[in-house]
C-alpha atoms as a PDB file:
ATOM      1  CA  UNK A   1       6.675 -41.440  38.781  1.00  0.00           C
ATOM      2  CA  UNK A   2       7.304 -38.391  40.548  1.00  0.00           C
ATOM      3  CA  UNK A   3       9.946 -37.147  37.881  1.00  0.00           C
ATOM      4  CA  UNK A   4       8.278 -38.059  34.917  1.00  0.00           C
ATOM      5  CA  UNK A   5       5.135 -36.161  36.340  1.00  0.00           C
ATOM      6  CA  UNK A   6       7.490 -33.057  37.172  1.00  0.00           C
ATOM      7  CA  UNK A   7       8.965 -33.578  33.556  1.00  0.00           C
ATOM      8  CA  UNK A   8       5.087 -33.269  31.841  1.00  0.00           C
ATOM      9  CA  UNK A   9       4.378 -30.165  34.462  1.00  0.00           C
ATOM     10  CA  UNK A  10       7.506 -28.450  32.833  1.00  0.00           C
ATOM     11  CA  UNK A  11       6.672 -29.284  29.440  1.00  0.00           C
ATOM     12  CA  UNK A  12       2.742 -28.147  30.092  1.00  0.00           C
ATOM     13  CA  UNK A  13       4.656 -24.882  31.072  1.00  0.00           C
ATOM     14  CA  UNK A  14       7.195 -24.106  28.713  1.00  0.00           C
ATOM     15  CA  UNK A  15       3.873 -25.109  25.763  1.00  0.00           C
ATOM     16  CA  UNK A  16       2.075 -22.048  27.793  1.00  0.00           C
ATOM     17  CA  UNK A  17       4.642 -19.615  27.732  1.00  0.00           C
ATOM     18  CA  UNK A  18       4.962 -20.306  24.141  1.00  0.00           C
ATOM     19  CA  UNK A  19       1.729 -19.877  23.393  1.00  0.00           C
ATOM     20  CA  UNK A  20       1.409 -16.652  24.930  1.00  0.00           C
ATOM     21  CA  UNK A  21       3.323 -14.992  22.384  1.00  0.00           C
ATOM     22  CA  UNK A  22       2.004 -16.777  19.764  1.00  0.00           C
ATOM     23  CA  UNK A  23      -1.789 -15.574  21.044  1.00  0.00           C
ATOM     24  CA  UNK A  24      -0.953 -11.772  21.278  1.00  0.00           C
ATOM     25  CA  UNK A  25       0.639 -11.540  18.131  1.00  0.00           C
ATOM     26  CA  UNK A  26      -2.735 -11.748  16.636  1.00  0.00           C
ATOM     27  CA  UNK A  27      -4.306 -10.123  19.502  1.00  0.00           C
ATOM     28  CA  UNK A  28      -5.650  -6.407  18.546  1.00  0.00           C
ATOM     29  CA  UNK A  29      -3.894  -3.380  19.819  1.00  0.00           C
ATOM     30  CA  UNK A  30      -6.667  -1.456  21.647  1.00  0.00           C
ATOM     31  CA  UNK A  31      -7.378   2.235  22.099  1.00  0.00           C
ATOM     32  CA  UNK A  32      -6.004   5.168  20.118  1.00  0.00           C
ATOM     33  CA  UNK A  33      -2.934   3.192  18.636  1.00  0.00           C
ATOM     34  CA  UNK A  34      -5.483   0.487  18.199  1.00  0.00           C
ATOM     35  CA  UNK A  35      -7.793   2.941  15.830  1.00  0.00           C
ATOM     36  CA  UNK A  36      -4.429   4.272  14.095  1.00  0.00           C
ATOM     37  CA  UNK A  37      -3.873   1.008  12.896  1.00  0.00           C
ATOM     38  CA  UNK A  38      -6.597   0.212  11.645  1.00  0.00           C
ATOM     39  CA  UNK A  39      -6.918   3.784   9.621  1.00  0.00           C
ATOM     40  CA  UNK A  40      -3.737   3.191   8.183  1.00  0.00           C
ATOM     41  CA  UNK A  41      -3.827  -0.288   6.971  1.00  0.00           C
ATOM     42  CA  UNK A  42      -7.863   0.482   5.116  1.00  0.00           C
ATOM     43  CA  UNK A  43      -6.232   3.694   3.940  1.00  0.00           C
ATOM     44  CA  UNK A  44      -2.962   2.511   2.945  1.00  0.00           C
ATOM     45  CA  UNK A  45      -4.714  -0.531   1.141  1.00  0.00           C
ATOM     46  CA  UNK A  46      -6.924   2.092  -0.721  1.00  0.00           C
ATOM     47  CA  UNK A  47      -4.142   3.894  -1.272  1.00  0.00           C
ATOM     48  CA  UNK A  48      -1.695   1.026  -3.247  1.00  0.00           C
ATOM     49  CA  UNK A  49      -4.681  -0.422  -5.112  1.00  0.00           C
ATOM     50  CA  UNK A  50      -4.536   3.850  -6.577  1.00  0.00           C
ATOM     51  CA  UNK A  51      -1.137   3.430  -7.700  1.00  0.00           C
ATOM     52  CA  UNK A  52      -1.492   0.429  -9.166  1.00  0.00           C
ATOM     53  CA  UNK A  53      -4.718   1.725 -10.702  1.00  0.00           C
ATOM     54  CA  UNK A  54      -2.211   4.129 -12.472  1.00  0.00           C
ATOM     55  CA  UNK A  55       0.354   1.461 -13.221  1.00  0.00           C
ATOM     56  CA  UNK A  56      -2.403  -0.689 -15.204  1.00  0.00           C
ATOM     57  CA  UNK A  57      -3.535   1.919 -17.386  1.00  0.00           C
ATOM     58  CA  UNK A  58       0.540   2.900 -18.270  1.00  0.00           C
ATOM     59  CA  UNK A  59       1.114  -1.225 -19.085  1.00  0.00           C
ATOM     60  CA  UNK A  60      -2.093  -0.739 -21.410  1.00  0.00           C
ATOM     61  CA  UNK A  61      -0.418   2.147 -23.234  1.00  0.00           C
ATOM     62  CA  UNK A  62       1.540   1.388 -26.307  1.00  0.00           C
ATOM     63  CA  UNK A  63       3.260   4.468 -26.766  1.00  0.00           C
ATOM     64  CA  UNK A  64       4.942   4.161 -23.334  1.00  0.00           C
ATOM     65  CA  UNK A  65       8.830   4.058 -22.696  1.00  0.00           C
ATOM     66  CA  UNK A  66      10.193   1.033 -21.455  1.00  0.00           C
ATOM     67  CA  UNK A  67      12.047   2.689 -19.168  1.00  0.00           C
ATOM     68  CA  UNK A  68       8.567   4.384 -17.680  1.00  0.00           C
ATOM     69  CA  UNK A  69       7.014   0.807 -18.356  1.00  0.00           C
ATOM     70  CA  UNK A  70       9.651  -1.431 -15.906  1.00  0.00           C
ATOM     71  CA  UNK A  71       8.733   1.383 -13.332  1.00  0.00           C
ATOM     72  CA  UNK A  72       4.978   1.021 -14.003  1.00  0.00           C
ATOM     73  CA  UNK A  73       5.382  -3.274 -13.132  1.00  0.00           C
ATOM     74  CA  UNK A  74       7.607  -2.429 -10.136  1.00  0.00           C
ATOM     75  CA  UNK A  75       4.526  -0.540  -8.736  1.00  0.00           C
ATOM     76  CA  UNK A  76       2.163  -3.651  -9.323  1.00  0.00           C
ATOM     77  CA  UNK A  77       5.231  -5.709  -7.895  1.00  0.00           C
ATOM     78  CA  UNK A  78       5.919  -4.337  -4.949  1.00  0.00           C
ATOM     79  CA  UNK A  79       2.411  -2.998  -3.808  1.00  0.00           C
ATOM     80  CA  UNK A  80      -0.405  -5.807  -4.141  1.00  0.00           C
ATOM     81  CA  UNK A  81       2.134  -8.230  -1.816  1.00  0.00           C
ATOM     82  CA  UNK A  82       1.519  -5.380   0.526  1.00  0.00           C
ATOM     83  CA  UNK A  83      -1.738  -5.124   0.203  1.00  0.00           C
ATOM     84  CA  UNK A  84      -2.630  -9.291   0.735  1.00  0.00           C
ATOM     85  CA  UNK A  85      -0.325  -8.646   4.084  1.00  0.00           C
ATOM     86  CA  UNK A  86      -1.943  -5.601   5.286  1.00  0.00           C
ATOM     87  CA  UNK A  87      -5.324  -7.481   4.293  1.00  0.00           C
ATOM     88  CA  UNK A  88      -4.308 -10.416   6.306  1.00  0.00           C
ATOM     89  CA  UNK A  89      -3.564  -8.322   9.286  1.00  0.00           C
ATOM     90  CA  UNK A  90      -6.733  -6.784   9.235  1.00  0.00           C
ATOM     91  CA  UNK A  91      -8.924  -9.958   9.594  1.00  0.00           C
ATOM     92  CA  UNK A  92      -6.272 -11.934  12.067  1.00  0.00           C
ATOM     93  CA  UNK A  93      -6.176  -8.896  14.290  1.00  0.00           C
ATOM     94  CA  UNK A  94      -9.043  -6.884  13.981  1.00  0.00           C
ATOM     95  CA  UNK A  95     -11.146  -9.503  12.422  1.00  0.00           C
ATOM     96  CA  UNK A  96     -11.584  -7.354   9.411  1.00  0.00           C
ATOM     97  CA  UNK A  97     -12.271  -8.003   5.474  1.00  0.00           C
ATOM     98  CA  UNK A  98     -11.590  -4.976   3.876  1.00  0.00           C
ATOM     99  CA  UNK A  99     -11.274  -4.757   0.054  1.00  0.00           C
ATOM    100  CA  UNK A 100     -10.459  -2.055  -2.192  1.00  0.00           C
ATOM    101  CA  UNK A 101     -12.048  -1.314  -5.464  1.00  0.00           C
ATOM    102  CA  UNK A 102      -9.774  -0.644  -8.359  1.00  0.00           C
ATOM    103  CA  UNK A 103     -10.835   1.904 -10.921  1.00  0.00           C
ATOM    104  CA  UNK A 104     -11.576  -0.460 -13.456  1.00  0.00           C
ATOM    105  CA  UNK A 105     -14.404  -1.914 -11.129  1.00  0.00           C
ATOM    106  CA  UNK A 106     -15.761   1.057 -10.909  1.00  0.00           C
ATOM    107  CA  UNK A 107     -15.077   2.147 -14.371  1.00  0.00           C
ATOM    108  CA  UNK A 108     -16.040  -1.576 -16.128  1.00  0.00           C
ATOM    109  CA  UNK A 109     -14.446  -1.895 -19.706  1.00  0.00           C
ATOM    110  CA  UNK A 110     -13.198   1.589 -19.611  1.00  0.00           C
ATOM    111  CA  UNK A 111     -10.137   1.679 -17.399  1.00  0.00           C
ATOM    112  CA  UNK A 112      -7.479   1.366 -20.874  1.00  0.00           C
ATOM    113  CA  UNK A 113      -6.706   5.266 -21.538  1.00  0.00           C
ATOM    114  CA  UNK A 114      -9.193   6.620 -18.505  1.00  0.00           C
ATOM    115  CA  UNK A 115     -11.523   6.978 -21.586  1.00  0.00           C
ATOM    116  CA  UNK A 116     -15.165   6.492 -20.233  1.00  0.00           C
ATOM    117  CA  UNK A 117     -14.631   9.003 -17.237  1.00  0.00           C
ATOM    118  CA  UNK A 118     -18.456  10.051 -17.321  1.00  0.00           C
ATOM    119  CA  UNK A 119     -19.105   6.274 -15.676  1.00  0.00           C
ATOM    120  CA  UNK A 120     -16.942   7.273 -12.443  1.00  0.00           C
ATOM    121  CA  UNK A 121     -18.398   7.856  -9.005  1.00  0.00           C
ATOM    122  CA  UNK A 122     -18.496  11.670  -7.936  1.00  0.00           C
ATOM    123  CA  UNK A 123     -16.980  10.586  -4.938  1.00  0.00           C
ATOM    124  CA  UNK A 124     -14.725   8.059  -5.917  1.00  0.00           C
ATOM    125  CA  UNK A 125     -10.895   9.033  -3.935  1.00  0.00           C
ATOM    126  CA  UNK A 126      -8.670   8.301  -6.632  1.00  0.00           C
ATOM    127  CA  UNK A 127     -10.479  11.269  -8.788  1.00  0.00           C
ATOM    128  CA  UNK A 128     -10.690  13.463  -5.553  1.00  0.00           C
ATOM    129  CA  UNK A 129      -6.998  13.492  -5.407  1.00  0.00           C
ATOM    130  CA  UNK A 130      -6.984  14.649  -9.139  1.00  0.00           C
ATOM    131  CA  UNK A 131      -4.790  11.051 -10.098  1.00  0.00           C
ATOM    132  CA  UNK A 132      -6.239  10.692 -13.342  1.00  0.00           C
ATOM    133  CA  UNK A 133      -7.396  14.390 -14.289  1.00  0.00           C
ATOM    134  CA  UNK A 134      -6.694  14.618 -17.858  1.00  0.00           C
ATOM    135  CA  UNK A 135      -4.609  11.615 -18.445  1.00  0.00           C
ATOM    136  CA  UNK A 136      -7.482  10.647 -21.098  1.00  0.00           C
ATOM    137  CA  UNK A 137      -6.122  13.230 -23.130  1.00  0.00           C
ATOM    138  CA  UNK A 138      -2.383  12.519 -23.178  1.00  0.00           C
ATOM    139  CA  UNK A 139      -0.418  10.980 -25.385  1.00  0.00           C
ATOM    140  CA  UNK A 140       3.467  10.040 -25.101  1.00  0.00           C
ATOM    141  CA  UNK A 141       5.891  12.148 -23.430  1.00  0.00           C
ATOM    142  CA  UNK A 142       3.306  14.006 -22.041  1.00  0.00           C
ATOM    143  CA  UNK A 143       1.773  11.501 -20.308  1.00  0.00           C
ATOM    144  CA  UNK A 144       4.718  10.033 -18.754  1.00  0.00           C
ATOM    145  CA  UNK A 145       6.055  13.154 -17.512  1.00  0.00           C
ATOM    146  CA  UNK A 146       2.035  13.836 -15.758  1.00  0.00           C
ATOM    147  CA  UNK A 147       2.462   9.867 -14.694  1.00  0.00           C
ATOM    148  CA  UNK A 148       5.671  10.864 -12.811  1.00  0.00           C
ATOM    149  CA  UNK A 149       4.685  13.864 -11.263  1.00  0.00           C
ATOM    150  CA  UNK A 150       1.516  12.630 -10.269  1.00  0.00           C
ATOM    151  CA  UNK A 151       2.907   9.015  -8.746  1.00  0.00           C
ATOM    152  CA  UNK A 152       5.840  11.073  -6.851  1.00  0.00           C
ATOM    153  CA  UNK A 153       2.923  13.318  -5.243  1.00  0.00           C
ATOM    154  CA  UNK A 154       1.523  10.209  -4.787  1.00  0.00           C
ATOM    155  CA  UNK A 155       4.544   8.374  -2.820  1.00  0.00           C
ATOM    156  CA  UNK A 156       4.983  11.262  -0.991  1.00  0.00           C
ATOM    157  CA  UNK A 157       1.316  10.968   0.667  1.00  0.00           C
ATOM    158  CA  UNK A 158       1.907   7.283   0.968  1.00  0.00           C
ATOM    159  CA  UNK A 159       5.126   8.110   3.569  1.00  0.00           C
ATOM    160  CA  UNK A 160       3.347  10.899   5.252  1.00  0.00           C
ATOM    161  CA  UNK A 161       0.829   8.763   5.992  1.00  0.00           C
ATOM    162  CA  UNK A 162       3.169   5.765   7.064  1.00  0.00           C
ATOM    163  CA  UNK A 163       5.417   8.765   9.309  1.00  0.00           C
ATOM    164  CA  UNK A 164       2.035   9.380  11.043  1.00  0.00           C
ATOM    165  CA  UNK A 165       1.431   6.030  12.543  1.00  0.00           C
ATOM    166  CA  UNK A 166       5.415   6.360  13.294  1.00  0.00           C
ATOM    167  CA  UNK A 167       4.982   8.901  15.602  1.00  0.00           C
ATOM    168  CA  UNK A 168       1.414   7.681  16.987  1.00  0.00           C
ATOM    169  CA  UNK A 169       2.990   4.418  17.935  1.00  0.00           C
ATOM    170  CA  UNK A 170       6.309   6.188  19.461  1.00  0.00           C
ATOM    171  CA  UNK A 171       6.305   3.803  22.074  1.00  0.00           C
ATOM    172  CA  UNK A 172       6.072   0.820  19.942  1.00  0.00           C
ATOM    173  CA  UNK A 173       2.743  -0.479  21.570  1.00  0.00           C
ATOM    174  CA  UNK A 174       1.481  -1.447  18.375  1.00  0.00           C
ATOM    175  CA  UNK A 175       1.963  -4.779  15.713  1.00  0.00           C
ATOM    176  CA  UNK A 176       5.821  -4.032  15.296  1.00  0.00           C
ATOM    177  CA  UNK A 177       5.085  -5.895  12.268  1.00  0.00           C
ATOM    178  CA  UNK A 178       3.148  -3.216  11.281  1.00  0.00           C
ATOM    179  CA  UNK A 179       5.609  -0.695  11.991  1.00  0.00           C
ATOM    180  CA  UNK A 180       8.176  -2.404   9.602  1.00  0.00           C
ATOM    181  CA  UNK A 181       5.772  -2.366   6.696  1.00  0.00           C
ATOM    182  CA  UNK A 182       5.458   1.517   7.338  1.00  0.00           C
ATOM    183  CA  UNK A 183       9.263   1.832   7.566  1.00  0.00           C
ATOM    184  CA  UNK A 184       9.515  -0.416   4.442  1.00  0.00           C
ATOM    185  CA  UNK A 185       6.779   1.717   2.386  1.00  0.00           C
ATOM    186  CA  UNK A 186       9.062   5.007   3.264  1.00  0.00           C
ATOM    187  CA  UNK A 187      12.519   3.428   2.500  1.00  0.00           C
ATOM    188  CA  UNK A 188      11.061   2.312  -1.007  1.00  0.00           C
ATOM    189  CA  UNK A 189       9.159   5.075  -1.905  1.00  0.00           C
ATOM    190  CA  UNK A 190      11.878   7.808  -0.987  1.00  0.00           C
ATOM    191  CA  UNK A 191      13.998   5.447  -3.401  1.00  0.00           C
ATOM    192  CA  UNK A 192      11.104   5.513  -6.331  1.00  0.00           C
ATOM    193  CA  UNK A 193      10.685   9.119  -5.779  1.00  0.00           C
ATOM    194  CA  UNK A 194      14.456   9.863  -6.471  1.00  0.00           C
ATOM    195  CA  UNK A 195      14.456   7.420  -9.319  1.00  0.00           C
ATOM    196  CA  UNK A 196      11.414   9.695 -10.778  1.00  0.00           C
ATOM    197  CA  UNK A 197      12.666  13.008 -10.244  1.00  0.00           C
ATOM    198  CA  UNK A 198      15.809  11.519 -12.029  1.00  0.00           C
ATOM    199  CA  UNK A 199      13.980  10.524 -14.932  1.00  0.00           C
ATOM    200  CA  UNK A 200      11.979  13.623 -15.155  1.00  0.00           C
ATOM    201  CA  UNK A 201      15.257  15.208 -15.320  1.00  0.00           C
ATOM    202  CA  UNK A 202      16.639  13.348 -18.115  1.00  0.00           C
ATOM    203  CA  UNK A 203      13.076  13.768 -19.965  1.00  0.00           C
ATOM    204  CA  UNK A 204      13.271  17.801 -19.619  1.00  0.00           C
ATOM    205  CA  UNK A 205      17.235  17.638 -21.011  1.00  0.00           C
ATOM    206  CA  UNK A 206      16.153  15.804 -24.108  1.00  0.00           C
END
């Protein structure tokens, strides 16, 4: 009786210290790092559903490349996964539901072509950051060389923002989950940006 009662004791223990682990992984990270994590996953959220603001309104396009076009669904591809894992972070951690809203919420029927712009917000982000300025009025080559440009300036903020909570977190007190999406978003990007710049090239030859 003794043994089997020392058997359930260890078993009672060894549930516990698996629990543990299991219980601070969706535990929140408090204080500054806390804060940086939480600013990073709302903005970084924000920040994809941009790019794949710009993505949708190059699929709509029929005068677009296919070349530009397979780039334009690799956005959408790779992004809004990240965005339902950041958002599911947010609410098991943090007990947040955060949301973006796309342009074409804000925009209604209008979002094909940007046409429709006097709808927008004055404060809406995406057109603070000048995304979309003009795009209404380009056509072909011209547009996809202004989409490039604009989505490498836009990558480039995306791993700025992602080497900031880097070097917040430099003592990896935070979700190191967390810290491999940020790693992951500047691996990737750096990758797309190349892959632009490339095509940009090869645009400016012909």
């Amino acid at each position: 009786m003794k043994t089997f009662r020392g058997i359930l004791a260890l078993l009672g223990l060894l549930l516990i210290v698996v629990a543990v682990p299991a219980a601070l992984a969706d535990a929140p990270t408090e204080g500054r790092i806390g804060r940086a994590e939480l600013r990073f996953m709302e903005g970084m959220i924000d920040h994809h559903q941009m790019a794949i603001d710009m993505a949708l309104d190059c699929l709509a396009r029929e005068d677009v490349s296919d070349a530009l076009r397979t780039e334009c669904q690799a956005v959408i591809d790779s992004q809004q996964p990240e965005i339902e894992q950041m958002q599911a972070w947010l609410l098991a951690w943090y007990n947040v539901d955060y949301a973006p809203m796309s342009m074409s919420d804000m925009m209604g029927d209008d979002m094909p072509g940007m046409a429709g712009m006097e709808g927008m917000p004055a404060t809406d982000p995406a057109m603070m950051m000048g995304m979309f300025a003009g795009f209404n009025r380009l056509e072909g080559m011209d547009y996809e060389v202004a989409w490039l440009e604009s989505m490498i300036d836009h990558h480039n903020d995306a791993i700025h923002m992602s080497e900031r909570l880097l070097e917040r977190d430099a003592d990896s007190a935070a979700h190191a989950e967390l810290r491999d999406l940020a790693q992951q978003i500047i691996d990737a990007q750096t990758e797309e940006i190349a892959r632009y710049e490339d095509m940009l090239t090869t645009m400016s030859a012909g």
